[in-house]
C-alpha atoms as a PDB file:
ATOM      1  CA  UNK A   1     168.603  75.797  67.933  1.00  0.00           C
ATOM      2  CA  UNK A   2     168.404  78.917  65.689  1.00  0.00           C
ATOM      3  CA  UNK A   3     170.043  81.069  68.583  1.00  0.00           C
ATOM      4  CA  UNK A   4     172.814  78.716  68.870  1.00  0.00           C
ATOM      5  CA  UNK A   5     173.440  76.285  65.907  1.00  0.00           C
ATOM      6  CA  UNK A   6     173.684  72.845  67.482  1.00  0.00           C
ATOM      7  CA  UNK A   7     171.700  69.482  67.230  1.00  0.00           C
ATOM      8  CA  UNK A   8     168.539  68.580  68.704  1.00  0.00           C
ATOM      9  CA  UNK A   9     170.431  66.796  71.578  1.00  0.00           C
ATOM     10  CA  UNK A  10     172.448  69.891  72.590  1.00  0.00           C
ATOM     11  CA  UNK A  11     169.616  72.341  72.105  1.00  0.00           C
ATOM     12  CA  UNK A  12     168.056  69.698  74.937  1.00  0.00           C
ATOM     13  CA  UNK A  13     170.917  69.625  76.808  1.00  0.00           C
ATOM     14  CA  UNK A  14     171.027  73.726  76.502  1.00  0.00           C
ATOM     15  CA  UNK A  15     167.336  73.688  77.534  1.00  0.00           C
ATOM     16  CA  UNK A  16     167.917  71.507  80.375  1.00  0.00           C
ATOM     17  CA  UNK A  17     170.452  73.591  81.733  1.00  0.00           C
ATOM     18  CA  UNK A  18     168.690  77.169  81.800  1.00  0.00           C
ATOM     19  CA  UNK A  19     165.834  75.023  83.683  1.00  0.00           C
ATOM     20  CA  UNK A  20     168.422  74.304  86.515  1.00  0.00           C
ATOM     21  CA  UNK A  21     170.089  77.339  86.388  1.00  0.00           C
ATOM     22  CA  UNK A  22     166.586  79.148  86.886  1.00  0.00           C
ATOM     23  CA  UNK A  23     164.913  76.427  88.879  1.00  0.00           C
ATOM     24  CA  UNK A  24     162.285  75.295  86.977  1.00  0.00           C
ATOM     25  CA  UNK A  25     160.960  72.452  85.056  1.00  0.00           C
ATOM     26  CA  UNK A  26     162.295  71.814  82.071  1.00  0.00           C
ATOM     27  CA  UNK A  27     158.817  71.617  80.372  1.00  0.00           C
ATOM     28  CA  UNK A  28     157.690  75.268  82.773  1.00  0.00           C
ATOM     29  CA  UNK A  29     160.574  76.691  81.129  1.00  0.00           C
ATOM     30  CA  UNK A  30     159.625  75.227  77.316  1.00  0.00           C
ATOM     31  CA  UNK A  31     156.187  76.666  77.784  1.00  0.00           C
ATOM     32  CA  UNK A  32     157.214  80.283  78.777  1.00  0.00           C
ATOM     33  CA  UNK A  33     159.724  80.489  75.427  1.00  0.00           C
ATOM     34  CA  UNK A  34     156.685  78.912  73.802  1.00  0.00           C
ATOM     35  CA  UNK A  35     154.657  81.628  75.240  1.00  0.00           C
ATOM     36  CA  UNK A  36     157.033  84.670  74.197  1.00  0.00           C
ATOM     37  CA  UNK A  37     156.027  83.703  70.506  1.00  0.00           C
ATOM     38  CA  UNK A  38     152.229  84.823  71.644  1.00  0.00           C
ATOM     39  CA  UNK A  39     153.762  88.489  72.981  1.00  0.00           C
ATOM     40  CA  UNK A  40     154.064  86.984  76.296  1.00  0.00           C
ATOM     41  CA  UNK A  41     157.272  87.943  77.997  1.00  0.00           C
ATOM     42  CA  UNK A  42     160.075  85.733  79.359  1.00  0.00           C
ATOM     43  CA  UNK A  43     160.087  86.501  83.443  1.00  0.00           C
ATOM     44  CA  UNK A  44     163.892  88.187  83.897  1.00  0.00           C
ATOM     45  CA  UNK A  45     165.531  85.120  85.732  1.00  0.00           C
ATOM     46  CA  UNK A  46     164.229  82.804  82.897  1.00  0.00           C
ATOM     47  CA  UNK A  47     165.556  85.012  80.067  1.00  0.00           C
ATOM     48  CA  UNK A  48     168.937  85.144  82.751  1.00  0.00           C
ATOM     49  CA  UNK A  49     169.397  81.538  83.111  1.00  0.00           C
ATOM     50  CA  UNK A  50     168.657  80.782  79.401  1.00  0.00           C
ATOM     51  CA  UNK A  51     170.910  83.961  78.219  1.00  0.00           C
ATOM     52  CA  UNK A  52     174.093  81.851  80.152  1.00  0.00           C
ATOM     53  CA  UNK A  53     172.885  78.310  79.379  1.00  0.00           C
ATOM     54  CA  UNK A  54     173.176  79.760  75.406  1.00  0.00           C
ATOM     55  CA  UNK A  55     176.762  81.736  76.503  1.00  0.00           C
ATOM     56  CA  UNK A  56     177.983  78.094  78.008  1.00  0.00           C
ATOM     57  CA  UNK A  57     176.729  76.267  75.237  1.00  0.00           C
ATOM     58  CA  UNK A  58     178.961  78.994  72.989  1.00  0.00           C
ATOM     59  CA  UNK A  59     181.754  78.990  74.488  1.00  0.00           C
ATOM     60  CA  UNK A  60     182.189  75.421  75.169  1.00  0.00           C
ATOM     61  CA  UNK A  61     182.548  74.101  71.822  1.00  0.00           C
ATOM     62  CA  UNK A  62     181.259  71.139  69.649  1.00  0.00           C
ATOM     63  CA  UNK A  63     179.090  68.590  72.262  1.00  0.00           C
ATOM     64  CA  UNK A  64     180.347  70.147  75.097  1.00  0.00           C
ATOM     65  CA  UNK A  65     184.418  70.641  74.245  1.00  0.00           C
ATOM     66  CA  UNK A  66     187.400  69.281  76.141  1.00  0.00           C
ATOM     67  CA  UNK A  67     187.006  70.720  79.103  1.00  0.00           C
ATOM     68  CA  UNK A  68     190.844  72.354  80.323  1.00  0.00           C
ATOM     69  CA  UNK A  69     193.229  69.892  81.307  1.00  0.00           C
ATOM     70  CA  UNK A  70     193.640  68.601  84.939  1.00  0.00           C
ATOM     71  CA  UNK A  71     192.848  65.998  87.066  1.00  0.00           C
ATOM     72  CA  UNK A  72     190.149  63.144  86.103  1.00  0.00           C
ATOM     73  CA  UNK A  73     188.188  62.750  88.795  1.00  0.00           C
ATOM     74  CA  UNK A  74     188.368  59.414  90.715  1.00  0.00           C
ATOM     75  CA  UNK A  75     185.777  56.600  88.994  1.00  0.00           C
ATOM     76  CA  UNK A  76     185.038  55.222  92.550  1.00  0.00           C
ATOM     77  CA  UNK A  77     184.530  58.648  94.091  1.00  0.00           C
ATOM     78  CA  UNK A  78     182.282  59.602  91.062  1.00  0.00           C
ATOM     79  CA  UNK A  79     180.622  56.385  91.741  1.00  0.00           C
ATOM     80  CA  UNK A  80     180.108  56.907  94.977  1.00  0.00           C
ATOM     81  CA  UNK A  81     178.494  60.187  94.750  1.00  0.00           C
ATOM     82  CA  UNK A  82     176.385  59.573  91.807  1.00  0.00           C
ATOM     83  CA  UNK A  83     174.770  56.637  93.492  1.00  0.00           C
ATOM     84  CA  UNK A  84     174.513  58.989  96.962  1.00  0.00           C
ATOM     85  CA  UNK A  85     172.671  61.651  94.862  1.00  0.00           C
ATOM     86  CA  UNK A  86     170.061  59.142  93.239  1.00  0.00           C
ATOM     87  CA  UNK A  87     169.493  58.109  96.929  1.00  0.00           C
ATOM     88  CA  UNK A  88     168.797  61.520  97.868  1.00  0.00           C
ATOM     89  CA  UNK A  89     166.508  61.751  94.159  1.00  0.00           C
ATOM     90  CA  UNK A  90     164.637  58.826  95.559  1.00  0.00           C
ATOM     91  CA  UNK A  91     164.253  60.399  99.241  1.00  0.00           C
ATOM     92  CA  UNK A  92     163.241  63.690  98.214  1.00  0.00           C
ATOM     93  CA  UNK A  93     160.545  61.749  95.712  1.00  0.00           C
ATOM     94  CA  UNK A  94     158.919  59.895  98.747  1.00  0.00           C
ATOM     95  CA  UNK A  95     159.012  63.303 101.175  1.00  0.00           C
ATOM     96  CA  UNK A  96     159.304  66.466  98.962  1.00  0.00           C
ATOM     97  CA  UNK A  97     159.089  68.708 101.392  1.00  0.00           C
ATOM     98  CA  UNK A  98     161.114  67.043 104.050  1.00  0.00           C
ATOM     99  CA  UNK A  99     164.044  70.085 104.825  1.00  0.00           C
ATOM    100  CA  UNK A 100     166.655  67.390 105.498  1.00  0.00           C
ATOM    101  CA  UNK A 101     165.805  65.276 102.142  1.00  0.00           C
ATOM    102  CA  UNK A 102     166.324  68.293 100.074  1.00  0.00           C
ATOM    103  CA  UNK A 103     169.471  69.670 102.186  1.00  0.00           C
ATOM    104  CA  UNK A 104     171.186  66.219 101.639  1.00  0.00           C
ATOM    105  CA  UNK A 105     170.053  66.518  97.715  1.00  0.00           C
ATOM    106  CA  UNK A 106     171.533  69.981  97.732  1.00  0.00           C
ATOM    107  CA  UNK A 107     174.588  69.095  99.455  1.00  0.00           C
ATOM    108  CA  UNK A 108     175.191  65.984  96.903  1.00  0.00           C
ATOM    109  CA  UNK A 109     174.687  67.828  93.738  1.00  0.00           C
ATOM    110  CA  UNK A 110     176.716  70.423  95.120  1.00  0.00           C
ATOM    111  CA  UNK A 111     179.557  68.045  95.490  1.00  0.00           C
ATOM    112  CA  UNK A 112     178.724  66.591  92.064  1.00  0.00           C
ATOM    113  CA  UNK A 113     179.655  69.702  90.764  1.00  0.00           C
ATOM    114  CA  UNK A 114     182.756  70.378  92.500  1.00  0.00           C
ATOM    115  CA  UNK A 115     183.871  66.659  91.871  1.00  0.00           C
ATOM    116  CA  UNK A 116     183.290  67.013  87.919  1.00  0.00           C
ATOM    117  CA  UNK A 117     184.031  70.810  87.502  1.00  0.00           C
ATOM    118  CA  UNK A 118     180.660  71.776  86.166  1.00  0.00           C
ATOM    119  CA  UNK A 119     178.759  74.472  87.364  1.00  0.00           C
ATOM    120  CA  UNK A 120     174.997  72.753  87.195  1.00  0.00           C
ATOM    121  CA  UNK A 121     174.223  69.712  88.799  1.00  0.00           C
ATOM    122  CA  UNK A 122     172.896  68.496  85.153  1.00  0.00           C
ATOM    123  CA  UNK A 123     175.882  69.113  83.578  1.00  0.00           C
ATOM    124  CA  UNK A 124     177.420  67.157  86.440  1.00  0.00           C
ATOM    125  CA  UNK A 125     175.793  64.339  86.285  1.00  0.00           C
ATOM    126  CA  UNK A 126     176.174  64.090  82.784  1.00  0.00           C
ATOM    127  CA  UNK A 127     179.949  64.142  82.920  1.00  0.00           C
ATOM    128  CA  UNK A 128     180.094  61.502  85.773  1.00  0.00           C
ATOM    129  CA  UNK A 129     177.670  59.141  84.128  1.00  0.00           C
ATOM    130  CA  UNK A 130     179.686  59.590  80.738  1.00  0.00           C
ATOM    131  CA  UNK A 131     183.444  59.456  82.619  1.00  0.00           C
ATOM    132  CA  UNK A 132     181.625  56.044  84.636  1.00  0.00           C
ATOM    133  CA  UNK A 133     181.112  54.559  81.005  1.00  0.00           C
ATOM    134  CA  UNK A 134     184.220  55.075  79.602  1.00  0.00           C
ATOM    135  CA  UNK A 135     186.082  53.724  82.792  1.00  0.00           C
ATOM    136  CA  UNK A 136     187.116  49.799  82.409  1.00  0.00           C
ATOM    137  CA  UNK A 137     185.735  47.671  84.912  1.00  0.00           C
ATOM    138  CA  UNK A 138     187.990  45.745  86.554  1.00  0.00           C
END
């Protein structure tokens, strides 16, 4: 929050991203900045992933920013592959290490991102769940 003035929510949201830029737990990745305060020094992919989480965050504007104009993504399609990817959350829960759970979870988040035009599957999800909320239902 002191890198990047924002609220508590966006330095979360910030946060959040790095972790799934760099592939790590959001709490792993709390505990190694946490760490750096001790002398301990931020692994290079962490410090990468947080360094363009921060840039993003910049660049993007107040709570995210209008992103450029274009096409709004279909409700039903985001719908569709929203609830697909919480299916593939809730196989990959029950077999972790099951290749084809985690190449389906892969594959959904993937087109998640394409779908919302975010480049993390977080940021994804948080722009389909927020476009499903603001769409009537009819």
């Amino acid at each position: 929050m002191a890198a990047t003035p924002c609220s508590a929510r966006d330095a979360l949201r910030i946060l959040a991203t790095a972790a799934d830029l760099a592939d790590v737990a959001v709490e792993d990745l709390a505990a190694a900045m946490t760490a750096t305060a001790c002398g301990t020094a931020l692994p290079a992919r962490l410090e990468r992933a947080l360094r363009r989480s921060v840039e993003a965050a910049r660049t993007r504007g107040p709570a995210g920013g209008p992103r450029a104009a274009g096409l709004a993504p279909n409700p039903a399609r985001t719908e569709e592959v929203l609830t697909r990817l919480r299916g593939c959350q809730a196989r990959l829960s029950a077999a972790p290490h099951d290749p084809a759970a985690l190449r389906a979870m892969d594959d959904t988040a993937y087109t998640l991102c394409v779908l919302m035009g975010r480049p993390t599957a977080l940021e994804a999800i948080t722009a389909a769940e927020e476009l499903l909320a603001a769409t009537p239902t009819l």
